[in-house]
N, C-alpha and C. Protein backbone atom coordinates (compact mmCIF):
# COMPACT_ATOMS: atom_id res chain seq x y z
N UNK A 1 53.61 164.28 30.71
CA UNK A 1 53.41 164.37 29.26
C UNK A 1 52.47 163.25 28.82
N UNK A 2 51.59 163.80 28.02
CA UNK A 2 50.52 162.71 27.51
C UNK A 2 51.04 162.11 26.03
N UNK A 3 52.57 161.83 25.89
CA UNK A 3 52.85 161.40 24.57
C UNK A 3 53.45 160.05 24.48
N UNK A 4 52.79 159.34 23.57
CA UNK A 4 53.82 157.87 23.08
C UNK A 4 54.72 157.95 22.55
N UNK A 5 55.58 156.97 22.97
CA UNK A 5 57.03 157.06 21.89
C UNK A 5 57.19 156.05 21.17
N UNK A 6 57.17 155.96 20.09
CA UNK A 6 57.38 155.15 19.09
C UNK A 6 59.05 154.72 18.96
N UNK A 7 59.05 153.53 18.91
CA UNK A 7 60.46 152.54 18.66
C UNK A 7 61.66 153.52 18.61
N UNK A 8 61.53 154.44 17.46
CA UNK A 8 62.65 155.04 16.85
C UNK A 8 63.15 155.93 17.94
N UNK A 9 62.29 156.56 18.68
CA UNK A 9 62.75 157.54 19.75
C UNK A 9 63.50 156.43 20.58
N UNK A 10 63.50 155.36 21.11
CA UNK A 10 64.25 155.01 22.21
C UNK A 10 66.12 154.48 21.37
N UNK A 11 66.16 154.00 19.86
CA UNK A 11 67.19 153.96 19.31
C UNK A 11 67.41 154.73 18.92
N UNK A 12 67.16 156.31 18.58
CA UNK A 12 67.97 157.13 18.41
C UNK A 12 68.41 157.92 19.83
N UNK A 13 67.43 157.43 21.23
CA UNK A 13 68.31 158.10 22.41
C UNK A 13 69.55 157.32 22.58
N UNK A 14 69.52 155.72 22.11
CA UNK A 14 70.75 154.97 22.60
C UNK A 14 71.66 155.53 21.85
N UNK A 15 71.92 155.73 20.94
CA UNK A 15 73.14 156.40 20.06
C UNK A 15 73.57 157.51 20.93
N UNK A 16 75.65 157.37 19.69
CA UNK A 16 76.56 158.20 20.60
C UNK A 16 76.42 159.10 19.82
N UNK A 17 75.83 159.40 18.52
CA UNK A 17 75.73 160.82 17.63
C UNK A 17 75.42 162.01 17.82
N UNK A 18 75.93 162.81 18.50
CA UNK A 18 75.56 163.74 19.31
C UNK A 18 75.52 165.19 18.13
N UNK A 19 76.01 164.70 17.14
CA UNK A 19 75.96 165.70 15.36
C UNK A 19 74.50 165.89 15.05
N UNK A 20 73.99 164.65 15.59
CA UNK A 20 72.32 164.33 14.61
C UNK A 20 71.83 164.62 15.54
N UNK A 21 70.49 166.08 15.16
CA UNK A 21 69.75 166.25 16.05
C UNK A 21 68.77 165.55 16.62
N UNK A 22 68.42 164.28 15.58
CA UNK A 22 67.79 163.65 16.51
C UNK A 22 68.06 162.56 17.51
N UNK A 23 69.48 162.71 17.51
CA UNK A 23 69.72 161.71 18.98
C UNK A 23 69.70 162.94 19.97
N UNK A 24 70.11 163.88 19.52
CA UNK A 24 69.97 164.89 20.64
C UNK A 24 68.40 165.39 21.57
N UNK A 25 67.53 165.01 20.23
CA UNK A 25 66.41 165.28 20.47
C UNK A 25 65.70 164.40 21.82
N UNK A 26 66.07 162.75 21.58
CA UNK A 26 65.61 161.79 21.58
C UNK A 26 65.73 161.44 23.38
N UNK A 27 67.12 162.03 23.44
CA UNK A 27 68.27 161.82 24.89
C UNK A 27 67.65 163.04 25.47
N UNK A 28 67.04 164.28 25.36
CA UNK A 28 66.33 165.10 25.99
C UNK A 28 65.60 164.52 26.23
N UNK A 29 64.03 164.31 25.06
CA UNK A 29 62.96 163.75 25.70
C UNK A 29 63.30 162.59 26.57
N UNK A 30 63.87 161.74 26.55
CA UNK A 30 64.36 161.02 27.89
C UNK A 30 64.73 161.26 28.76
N UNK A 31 65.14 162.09 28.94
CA UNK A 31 65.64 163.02 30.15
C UNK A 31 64.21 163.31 31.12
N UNK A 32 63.76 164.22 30.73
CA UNK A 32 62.32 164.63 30.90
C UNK A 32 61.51 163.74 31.17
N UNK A 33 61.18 163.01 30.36
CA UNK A 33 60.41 161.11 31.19
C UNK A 33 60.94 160.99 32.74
N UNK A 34 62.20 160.66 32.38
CA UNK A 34 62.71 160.01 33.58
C UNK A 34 62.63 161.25 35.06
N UNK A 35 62.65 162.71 34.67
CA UNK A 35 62.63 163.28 35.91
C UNK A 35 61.26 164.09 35.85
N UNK A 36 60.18 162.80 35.46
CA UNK A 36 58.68 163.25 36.10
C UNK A 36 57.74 163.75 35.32
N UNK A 37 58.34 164.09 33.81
CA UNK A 37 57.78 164.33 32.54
C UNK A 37 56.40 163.41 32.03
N UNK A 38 57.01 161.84 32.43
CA UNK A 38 56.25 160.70 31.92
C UNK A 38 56.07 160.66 30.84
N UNK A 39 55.38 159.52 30.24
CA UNK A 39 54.59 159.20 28.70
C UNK A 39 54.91 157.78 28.62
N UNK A 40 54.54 157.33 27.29
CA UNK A 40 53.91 156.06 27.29
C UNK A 40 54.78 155.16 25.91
N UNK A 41 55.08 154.40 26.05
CA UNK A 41 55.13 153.29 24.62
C UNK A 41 54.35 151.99 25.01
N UNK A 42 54.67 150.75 23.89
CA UNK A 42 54.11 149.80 24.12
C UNK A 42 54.70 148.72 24.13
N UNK A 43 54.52 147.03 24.69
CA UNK A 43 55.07 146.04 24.23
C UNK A 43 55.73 145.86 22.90
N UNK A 44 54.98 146.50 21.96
CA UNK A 44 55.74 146.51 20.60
C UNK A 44 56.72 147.35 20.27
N UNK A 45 56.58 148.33 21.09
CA UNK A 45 58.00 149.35 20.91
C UNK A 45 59.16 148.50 21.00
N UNK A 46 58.91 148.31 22.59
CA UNK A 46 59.84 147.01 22.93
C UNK A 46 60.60 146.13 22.39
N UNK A 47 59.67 145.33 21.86
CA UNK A 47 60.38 144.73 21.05
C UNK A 47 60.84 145.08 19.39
N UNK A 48 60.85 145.97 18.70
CA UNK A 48 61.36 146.62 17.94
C UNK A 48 62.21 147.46 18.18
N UNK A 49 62.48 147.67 19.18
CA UNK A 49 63.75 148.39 19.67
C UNK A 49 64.54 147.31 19.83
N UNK A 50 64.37 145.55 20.68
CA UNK A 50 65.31 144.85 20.57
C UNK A 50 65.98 144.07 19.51
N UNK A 51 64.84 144.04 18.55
CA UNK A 51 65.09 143.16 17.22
C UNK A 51 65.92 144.03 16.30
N UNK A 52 65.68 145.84 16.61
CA UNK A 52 66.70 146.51 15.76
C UNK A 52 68.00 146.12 16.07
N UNK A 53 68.26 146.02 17.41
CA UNK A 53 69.78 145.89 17.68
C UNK A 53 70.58 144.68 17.56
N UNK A 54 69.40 143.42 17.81
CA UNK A 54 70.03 142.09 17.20
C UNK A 54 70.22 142.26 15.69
N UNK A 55 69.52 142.93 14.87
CA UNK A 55 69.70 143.02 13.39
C UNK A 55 70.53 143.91 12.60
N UNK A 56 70.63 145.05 13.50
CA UNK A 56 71.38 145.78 13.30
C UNK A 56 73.04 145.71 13.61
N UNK A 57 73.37 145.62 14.38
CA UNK A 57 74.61 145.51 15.73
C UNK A 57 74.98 144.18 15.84
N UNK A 58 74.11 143.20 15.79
CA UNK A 58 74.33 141.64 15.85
C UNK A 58 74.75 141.35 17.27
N UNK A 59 74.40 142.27 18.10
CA UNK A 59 74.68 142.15 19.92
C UNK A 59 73.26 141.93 20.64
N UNK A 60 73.38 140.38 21.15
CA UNK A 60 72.00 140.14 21.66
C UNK A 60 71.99 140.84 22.77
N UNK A 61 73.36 140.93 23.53
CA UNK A 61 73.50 140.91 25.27
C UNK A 61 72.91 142.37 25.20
N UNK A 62 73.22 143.43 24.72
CA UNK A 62 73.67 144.85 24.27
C UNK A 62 71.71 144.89 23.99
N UNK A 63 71.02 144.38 22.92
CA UNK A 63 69.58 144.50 22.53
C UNK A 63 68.98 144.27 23.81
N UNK A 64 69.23 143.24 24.53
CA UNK A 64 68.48 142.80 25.78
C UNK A 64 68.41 144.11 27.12
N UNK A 65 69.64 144.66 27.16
CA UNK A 65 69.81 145.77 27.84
C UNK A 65 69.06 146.70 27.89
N UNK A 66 68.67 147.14 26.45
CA UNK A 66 67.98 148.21 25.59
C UNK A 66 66.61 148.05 26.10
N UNK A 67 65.98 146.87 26.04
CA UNK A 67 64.73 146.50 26.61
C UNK A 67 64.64 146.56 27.77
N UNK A 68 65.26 146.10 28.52
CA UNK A 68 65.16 146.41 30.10
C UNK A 68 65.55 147.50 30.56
N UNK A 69 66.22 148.44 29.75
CA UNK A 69 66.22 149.92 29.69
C UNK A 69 64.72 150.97 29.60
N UNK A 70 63.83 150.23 28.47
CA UNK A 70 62.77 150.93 28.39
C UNK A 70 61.99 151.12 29.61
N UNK A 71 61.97 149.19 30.00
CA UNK A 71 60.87 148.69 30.86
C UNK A 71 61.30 149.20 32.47
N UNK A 72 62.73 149.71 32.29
CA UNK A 72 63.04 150.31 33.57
C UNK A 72 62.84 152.20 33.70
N UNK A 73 62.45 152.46 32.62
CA UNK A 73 63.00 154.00 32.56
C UNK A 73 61.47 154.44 33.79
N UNK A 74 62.38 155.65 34.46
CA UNK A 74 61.18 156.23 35.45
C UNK A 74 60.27 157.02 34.49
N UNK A 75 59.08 157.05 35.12
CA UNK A 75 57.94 157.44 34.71
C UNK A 75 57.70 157.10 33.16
N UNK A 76 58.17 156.21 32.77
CA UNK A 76 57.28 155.63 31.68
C UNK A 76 56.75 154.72 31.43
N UNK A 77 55.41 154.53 31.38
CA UNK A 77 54.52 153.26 31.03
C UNK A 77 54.60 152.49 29.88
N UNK A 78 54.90 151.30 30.00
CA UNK A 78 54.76 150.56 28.94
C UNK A 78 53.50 149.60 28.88
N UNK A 79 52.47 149.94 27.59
CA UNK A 79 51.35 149.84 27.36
C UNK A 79 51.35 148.47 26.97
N UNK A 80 50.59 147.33 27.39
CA UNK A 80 50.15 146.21 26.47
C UNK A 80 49.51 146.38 25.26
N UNK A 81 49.48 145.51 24.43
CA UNK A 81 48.57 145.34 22.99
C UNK A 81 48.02 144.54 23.41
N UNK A 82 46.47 144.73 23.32
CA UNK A 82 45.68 143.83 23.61
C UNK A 82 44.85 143.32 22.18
N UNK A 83 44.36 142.33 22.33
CA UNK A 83 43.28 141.97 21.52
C UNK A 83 42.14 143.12 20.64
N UNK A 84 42.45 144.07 21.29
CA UNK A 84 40.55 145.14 20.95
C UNK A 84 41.90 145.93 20.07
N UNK A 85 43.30 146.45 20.69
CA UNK A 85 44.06 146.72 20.17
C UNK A 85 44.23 146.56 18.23
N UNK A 86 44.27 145.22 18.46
CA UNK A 86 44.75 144.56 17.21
C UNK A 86 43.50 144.90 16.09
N UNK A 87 42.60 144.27 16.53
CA UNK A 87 41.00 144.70 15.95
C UNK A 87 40.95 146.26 15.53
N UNK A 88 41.12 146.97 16.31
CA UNK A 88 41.23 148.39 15.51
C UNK A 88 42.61 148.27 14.74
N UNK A 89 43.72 148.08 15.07
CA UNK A 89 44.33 147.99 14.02
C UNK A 89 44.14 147.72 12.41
N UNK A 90 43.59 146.51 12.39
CA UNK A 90 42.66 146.15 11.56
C UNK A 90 42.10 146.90 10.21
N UNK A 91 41.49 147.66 11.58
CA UNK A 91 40.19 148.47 11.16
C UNK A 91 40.74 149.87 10.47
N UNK A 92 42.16 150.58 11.01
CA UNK A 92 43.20 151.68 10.38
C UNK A 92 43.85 150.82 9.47
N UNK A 93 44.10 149.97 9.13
CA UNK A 93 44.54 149.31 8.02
C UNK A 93 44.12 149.52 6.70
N UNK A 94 42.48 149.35 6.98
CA UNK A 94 41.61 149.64 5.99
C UNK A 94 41.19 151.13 5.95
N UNK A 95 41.50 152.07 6.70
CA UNK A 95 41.13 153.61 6.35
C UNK A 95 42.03 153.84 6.30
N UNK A 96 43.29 154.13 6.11
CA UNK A 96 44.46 154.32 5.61
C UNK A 96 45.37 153.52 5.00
N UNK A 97 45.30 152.95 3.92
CA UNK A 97 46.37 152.23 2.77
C UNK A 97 47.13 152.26 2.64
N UNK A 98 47.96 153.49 4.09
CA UNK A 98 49.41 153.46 3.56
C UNK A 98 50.31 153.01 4.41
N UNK A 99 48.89 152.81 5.78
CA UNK A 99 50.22 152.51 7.13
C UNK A 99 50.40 151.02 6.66
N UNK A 100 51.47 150.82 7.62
CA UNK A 100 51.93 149.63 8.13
C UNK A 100 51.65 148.70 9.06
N UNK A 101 51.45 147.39 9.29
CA UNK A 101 50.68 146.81 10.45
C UNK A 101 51.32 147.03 11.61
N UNK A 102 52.10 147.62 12.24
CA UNK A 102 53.03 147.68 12.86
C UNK A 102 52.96 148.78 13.63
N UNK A 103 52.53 150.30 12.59
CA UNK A 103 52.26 151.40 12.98
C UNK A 103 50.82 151.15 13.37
N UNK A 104 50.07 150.66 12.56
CA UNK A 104 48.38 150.56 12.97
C UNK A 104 48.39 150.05 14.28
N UNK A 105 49.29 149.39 14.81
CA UNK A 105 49.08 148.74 16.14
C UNK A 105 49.74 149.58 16.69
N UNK A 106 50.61 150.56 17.00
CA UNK A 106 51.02 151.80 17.75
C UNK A 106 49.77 152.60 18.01
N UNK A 107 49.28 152.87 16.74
CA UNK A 107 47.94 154.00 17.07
C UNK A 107 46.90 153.45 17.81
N UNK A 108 46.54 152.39 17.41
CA UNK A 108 45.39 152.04 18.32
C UNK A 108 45.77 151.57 19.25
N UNK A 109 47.04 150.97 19.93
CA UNK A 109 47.40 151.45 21.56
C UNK A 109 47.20 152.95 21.58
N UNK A 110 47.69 153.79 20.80
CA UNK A 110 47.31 155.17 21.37
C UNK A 110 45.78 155.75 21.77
N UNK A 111 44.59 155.22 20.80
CA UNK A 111 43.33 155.55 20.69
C UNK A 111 42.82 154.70 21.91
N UNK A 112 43.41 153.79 22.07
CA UNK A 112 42.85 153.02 23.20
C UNK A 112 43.39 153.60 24.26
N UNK A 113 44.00 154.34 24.52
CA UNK A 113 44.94 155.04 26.04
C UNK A 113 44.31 156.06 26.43
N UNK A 114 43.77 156.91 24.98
CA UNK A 114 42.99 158.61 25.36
C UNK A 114 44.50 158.96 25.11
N UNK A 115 45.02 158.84 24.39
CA UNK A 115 46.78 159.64 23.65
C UNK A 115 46.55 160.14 22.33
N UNK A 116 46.41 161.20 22.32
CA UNK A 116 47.07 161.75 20.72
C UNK A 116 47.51 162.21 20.04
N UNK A 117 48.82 162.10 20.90
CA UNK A 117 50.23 162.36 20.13
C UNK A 117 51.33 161.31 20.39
N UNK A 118 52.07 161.11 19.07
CA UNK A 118 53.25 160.01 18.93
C UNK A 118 54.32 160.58 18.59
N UNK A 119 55.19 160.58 19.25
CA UNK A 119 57.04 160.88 19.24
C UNK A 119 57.24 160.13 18.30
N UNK A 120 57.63 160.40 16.71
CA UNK A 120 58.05 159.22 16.43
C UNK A 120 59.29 160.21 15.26
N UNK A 121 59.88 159.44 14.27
CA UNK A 121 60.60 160.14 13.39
C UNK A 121 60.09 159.61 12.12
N UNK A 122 58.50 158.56 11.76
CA UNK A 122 58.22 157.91 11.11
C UNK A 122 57.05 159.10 10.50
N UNK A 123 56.89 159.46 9.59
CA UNK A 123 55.91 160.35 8.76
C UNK A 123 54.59 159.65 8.07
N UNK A 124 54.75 158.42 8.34
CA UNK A 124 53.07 157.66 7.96
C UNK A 124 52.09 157.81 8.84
N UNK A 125 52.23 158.50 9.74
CA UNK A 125 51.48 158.51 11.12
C UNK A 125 50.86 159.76 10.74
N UNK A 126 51.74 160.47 9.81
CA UNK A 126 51.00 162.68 9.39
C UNK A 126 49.72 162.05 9.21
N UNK A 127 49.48 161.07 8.45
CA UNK A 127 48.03 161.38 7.75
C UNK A 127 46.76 160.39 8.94
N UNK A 128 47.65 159.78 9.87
CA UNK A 128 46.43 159.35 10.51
C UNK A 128 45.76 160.13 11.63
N UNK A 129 44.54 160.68 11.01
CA UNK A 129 43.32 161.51 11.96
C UNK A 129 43.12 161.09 13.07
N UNK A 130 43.29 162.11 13.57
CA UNK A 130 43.41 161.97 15.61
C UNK A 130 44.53 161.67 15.97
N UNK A 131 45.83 161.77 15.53
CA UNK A 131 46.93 161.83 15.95
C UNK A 131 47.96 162.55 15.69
N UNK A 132 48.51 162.95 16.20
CA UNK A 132 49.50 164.00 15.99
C UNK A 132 51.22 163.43 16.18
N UNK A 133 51.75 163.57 15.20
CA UNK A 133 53.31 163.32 15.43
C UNK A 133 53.90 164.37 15.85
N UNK A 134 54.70 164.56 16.30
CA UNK A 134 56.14 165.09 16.97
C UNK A 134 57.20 164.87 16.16
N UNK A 135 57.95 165.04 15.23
CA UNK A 135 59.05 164.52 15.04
C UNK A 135 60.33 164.83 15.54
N UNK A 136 61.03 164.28 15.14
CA UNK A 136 62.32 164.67 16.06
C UNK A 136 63.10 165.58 15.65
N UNK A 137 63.39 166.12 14.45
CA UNK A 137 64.14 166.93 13.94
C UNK A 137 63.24 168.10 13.54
């Protein structure tokens, strides 16, 4: 699979909510990664997946897991942010007014990979050109 996953997909696979389709959603597409599917997130996923759970949950041991969960899952790459990264970020900052610095640096790891599509459950991403969301529900 040629798709990124954005933060939210890896905390809604950790959940026990098996009611909400999108943990259901989330624990499939993981499934599928791991038996050969592949796809991609980034250092920043990473760590927004761990800072949710220290902030959320208030369990460092439990957040730390989560991360070495990503960085272990089979067949998925976890992308650096580089410098040229950030710079286009930047640069979607200013052609779209509505993202977030946060998301701008998701996409342009994506534009920089040859990816364009993002797993995410976040809807600021609809309007950025050349990318395509997935959502989960």
């Amino acid at each position: 699979m040629n798709l990124y996953f954005d933060a939210n997909v890896f905390i809604f696979a950790s959940l026990i909510d098996e009611g909400d389709v999108r943990v259901r959603r989330a624990q499939e597409l993981m499934r599928k990664v791991s038996q050969g599917g592949g796809g991609y997130t980034s250092v920043l996923a990473v760590d927004e997946v761990v800072w949710a759970w220290i902030r959320q949950k208030k369990d460092r041991a439990t957040a730390i897991q989560q991360g070495l969960r990503i960085h272990t899952l089979p067949n998925l790459r976890v992308l650096e942010v580089t410098s040229a990264d950030s710079l286009k970020s930047l640069s979607l900052l200013q052609r779209f007014p509505h993202l977030k610095p946060r998301d701008a640096i998701h996409a342009a790891v994506c534009f920089s990979n040859g990816i364009s599509s993002i797993v995410s459950d976040d809807p600021d991403f609809d309007r950025i050109e050349g990318l395509k969301r997935i959502p989960l529900d």
